[in-house]
N, C-alpha and C. Protein backbone atom coordinates (compact mmCIF):
# COMPACT_ATOMS: atom_id res chain seq x y z
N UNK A 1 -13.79 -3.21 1.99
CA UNK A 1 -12.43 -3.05 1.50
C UNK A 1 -12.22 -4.06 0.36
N UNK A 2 -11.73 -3.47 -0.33
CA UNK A 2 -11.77 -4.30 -1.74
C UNK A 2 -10.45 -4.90 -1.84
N UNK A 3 -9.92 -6.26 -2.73
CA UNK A 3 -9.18 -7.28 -2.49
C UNK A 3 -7.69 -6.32 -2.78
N UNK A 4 -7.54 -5.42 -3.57
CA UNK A 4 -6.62 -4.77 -3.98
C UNK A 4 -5.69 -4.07 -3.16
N UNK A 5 -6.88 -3.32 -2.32
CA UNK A 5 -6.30 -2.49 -1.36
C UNK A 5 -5.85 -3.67 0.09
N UNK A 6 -6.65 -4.65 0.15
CA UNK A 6 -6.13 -5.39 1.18
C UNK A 6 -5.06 -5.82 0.78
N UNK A 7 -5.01 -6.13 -0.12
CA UNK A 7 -3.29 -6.58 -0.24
C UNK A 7 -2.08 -5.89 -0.57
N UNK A 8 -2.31 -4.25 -0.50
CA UNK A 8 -1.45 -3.51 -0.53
C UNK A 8 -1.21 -3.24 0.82
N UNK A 9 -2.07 -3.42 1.89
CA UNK A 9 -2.30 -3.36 3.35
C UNK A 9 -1.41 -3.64 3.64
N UNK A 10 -1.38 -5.27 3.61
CA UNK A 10 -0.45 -6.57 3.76
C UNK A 10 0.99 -6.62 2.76
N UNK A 11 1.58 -6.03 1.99
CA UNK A 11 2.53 -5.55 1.57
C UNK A 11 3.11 -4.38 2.40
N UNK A 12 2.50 -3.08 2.56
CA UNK A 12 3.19 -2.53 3.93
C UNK A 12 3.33 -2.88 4.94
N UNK A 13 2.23 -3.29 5.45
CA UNK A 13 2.94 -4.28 7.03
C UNK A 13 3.59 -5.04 6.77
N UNK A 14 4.05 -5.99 6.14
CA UNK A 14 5.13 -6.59 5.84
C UNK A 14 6.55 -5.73 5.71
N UNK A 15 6.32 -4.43 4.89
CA UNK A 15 7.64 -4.34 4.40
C UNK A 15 7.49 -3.14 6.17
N UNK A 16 6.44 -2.91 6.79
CA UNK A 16 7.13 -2.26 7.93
C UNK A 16 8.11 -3.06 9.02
N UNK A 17 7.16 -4.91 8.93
CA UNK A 17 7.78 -5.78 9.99
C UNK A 17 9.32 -5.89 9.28
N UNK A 18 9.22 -5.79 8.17
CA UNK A 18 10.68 -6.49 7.45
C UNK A 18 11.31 -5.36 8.23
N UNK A 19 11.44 -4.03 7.70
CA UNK A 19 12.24 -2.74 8.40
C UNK A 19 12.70 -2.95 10.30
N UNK A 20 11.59 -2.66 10.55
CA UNK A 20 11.39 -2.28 12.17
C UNK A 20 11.81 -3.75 12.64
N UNK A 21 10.73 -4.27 12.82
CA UNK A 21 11.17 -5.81 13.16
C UNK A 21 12.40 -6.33 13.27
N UNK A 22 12.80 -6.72 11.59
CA UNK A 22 14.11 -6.91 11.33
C UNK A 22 14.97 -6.46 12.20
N UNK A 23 14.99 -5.08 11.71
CA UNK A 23 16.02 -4.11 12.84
C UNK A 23 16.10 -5.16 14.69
N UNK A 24 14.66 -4.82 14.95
CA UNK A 24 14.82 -5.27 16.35
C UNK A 24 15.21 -6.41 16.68
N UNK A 25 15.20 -7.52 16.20
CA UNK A 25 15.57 -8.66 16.22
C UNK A 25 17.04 -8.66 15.88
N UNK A 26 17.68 -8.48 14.98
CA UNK A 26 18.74 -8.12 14.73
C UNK A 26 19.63 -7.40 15.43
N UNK A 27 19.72 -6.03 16.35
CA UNK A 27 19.90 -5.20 17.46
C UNK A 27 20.09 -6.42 18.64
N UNK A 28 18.73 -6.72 18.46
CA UNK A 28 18.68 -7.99 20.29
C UNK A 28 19.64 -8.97 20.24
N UNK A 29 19.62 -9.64 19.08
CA UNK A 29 20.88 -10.97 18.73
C UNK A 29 22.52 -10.22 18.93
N UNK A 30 22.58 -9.26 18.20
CA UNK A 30 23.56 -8.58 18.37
C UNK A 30 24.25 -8.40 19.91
N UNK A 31 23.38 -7.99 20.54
CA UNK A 31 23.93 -7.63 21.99
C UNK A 31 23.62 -9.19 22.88
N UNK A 32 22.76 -9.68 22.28
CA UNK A 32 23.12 -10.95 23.31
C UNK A 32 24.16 -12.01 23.00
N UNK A 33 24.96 -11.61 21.86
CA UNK A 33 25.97 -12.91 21.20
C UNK A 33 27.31 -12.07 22.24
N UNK A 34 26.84 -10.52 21.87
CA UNK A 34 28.08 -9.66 22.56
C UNK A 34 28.39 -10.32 24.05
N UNK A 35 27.36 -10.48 24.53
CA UNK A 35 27.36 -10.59 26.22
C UNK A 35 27.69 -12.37 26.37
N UNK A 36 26.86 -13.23 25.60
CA UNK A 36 27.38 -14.70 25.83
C UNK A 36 28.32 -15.19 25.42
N UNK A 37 29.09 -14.42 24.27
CA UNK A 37 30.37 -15.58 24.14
C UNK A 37 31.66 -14.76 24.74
N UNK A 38 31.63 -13.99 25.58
CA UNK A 38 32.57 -14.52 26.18
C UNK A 38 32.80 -15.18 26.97
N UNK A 39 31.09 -15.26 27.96
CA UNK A 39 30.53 -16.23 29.15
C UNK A 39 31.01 -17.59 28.72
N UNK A 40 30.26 -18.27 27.80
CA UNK A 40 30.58 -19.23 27.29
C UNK A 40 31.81 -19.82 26.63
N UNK A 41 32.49 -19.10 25.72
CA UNK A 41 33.47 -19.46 25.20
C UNK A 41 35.29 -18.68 25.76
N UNK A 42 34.69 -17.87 26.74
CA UNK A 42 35.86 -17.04 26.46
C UNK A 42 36.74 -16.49 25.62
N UNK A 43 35.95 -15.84 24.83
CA UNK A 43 36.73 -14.88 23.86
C UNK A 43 36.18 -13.64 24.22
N UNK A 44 37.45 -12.78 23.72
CA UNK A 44 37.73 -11.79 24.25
C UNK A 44 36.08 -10.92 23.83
N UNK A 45 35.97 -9.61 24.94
CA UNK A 45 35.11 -9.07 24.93
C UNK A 45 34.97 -7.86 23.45
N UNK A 46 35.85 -7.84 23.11
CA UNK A 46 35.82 -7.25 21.81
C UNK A 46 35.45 -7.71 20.55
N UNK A 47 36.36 -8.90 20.54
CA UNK A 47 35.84 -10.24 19.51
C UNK A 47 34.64 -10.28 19.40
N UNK A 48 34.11 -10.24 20.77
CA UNK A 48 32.26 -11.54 20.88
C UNK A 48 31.54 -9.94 20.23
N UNK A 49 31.80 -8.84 20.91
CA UNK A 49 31.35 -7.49 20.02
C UNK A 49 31.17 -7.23 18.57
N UNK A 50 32.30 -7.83 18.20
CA UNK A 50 32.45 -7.80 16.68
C UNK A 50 31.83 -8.96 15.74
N UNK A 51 31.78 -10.34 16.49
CA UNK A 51 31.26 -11.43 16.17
C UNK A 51 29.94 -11.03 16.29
N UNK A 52 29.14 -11.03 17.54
CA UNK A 52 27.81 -10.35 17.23
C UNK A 52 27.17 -9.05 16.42
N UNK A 53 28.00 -8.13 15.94
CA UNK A 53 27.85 -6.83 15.28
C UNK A 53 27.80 -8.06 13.52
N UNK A 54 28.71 -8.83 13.31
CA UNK A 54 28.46 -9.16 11.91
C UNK A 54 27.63 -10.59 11.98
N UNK A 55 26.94 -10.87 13.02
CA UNK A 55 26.34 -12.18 12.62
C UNK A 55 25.01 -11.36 12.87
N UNK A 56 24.71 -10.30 13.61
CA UNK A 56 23.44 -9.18 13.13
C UNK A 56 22.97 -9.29 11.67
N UNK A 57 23.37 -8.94 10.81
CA UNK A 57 23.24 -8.63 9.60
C UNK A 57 22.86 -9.80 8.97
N UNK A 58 23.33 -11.11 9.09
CA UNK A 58 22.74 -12.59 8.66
C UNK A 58 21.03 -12.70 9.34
N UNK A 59 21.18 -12.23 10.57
CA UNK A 59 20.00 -12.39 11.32
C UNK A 59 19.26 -11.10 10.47
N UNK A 60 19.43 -10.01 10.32
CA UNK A 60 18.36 -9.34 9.85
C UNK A 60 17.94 -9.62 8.35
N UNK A 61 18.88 -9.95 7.70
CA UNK A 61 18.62 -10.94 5.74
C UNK A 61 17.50 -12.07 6.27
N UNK A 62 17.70 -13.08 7.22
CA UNK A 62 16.64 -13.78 7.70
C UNK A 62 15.69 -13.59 8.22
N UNK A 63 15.56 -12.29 9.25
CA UNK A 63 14.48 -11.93 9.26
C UNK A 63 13.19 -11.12 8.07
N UNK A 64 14.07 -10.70 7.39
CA UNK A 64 13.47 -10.05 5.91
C UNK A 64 12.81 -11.21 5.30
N UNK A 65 13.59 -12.55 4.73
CA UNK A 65 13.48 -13.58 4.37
C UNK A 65 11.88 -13.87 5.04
N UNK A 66 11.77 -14.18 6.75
CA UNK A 66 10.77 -14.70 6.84
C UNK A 66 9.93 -13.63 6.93
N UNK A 67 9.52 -12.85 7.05
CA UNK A 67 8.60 -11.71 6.79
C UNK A 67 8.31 -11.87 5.76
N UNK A 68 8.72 -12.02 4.37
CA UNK A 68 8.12 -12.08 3.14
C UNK A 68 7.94 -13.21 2.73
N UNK A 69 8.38 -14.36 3.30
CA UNK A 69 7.87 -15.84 2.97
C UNK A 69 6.84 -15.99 4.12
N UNK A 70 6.54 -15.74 5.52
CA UNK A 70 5.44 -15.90 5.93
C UNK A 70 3.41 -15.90 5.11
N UNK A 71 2.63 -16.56 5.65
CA UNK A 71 1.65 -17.13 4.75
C UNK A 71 0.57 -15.84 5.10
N UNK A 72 0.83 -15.18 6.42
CA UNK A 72 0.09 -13.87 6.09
C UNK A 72 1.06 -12.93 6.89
N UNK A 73 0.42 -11.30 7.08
CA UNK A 73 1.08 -10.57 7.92
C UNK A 73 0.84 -10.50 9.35
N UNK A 74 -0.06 -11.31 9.44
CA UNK A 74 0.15 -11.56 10.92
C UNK A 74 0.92 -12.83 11.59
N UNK A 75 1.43 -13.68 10.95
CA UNK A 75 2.07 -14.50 11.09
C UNK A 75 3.75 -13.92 11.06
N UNK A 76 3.44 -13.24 10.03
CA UNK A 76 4.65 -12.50 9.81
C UNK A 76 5.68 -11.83 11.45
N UNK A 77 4.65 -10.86 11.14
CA UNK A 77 4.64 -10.43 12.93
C UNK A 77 4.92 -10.98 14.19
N UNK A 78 3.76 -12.17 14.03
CA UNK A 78 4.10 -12.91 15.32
C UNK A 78 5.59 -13.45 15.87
N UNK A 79 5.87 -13.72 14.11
CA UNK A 79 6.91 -14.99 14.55
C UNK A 79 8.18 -13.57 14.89
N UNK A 80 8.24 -12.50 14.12
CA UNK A 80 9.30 -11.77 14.85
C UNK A 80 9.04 -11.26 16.27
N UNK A 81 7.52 -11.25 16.64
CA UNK A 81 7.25 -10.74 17.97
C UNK A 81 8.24 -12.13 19.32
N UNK A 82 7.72 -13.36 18.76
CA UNK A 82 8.47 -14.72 19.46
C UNK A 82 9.80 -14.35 19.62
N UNK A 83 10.17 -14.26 18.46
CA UNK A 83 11.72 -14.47 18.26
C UNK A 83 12.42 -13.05 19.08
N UNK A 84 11.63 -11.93 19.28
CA UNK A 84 12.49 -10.76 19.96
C UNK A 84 11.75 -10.58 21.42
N UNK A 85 11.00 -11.27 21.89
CA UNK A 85 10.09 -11.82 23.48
C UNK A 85 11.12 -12.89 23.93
N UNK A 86 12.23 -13.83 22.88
CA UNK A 86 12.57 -14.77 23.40
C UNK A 86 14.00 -14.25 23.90
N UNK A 87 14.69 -13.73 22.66
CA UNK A 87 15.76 -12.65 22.64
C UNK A 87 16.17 -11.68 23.71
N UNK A 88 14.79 -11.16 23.99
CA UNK A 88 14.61 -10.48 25.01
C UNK A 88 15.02 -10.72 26.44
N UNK A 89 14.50 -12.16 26.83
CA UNK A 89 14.29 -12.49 28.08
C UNK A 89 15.58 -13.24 28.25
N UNK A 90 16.27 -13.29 27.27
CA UNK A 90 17.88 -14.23 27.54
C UNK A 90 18.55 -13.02 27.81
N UNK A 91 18.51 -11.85 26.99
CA UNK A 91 19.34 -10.66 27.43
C UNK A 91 19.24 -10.24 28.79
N UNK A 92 17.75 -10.08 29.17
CA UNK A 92 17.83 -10.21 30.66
C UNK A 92 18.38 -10.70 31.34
N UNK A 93 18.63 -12.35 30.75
CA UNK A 93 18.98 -13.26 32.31
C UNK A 93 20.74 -12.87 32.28
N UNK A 94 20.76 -12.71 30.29
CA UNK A 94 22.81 -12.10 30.41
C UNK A 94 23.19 -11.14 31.12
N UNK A 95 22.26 -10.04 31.36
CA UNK A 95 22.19 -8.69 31.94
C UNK A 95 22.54 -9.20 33.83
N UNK A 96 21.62 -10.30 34.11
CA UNK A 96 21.25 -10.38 36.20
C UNK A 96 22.89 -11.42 35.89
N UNK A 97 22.97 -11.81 35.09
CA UNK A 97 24.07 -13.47 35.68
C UNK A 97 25.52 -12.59 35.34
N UNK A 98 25.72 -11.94 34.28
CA UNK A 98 27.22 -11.01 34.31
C UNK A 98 27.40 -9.93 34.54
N UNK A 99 26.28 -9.26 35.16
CA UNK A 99 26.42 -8.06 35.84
C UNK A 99 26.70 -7.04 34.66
N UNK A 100 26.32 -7.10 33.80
CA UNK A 100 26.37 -6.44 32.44
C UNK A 100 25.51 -5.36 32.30
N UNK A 101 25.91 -4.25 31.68
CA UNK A 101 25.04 -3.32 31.28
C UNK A 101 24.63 -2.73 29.94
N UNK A 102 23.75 -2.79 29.36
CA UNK A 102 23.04 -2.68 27.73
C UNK A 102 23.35 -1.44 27.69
């Protein structure tokens, strides 16, 4: 495989992690800001809905951000794989501790 095509490789997986990724990470933050602040702060359940629906969109510009500043595409990857494995497992515990449903 010649250097050209590898790095057009690594330009689509990137711009797939930026898409998909993004998205998922973004989606996960979303619903777990929904479910913790009202736990935490008590604000209303609509608010923390709406607060997490627009602090999504910061999180997915940053996730784009590090996808294309990462030093390869597998790094790229990883670090959104961390970040939505970590995302993940807090939504769970928001899901067993407020009796909440996704």
């Amino acid at each position: 495989m010649t250097a050209g095509v590898r790095h057009r490789l690594g330009v689509v997986s990137r711009a797939v992690a930026a898409i998909a990724g993004g998205y998922g990470v973004a989606a996960l933050s979303s619903v777990v800001l929904a479910l913790c602040l009202p736990a935490a702060f008590g604000m209303a359940r609509s608010e923390a809905t709406m607060t997490g629906l627009l602090a999504s969109f910061a999180v997915f510009a940053l996730s784009v951000m590090w996808v294309f500043a990462a030093r390869t595409a597998f790094r790229a990857w990883s670090g959104l794989a961390v970040a939505a494995a970590v995302l993940g497992a807090l939504l769970l515990l928001l899901m067993r501790t407020t009796g909440a449903a996704a």
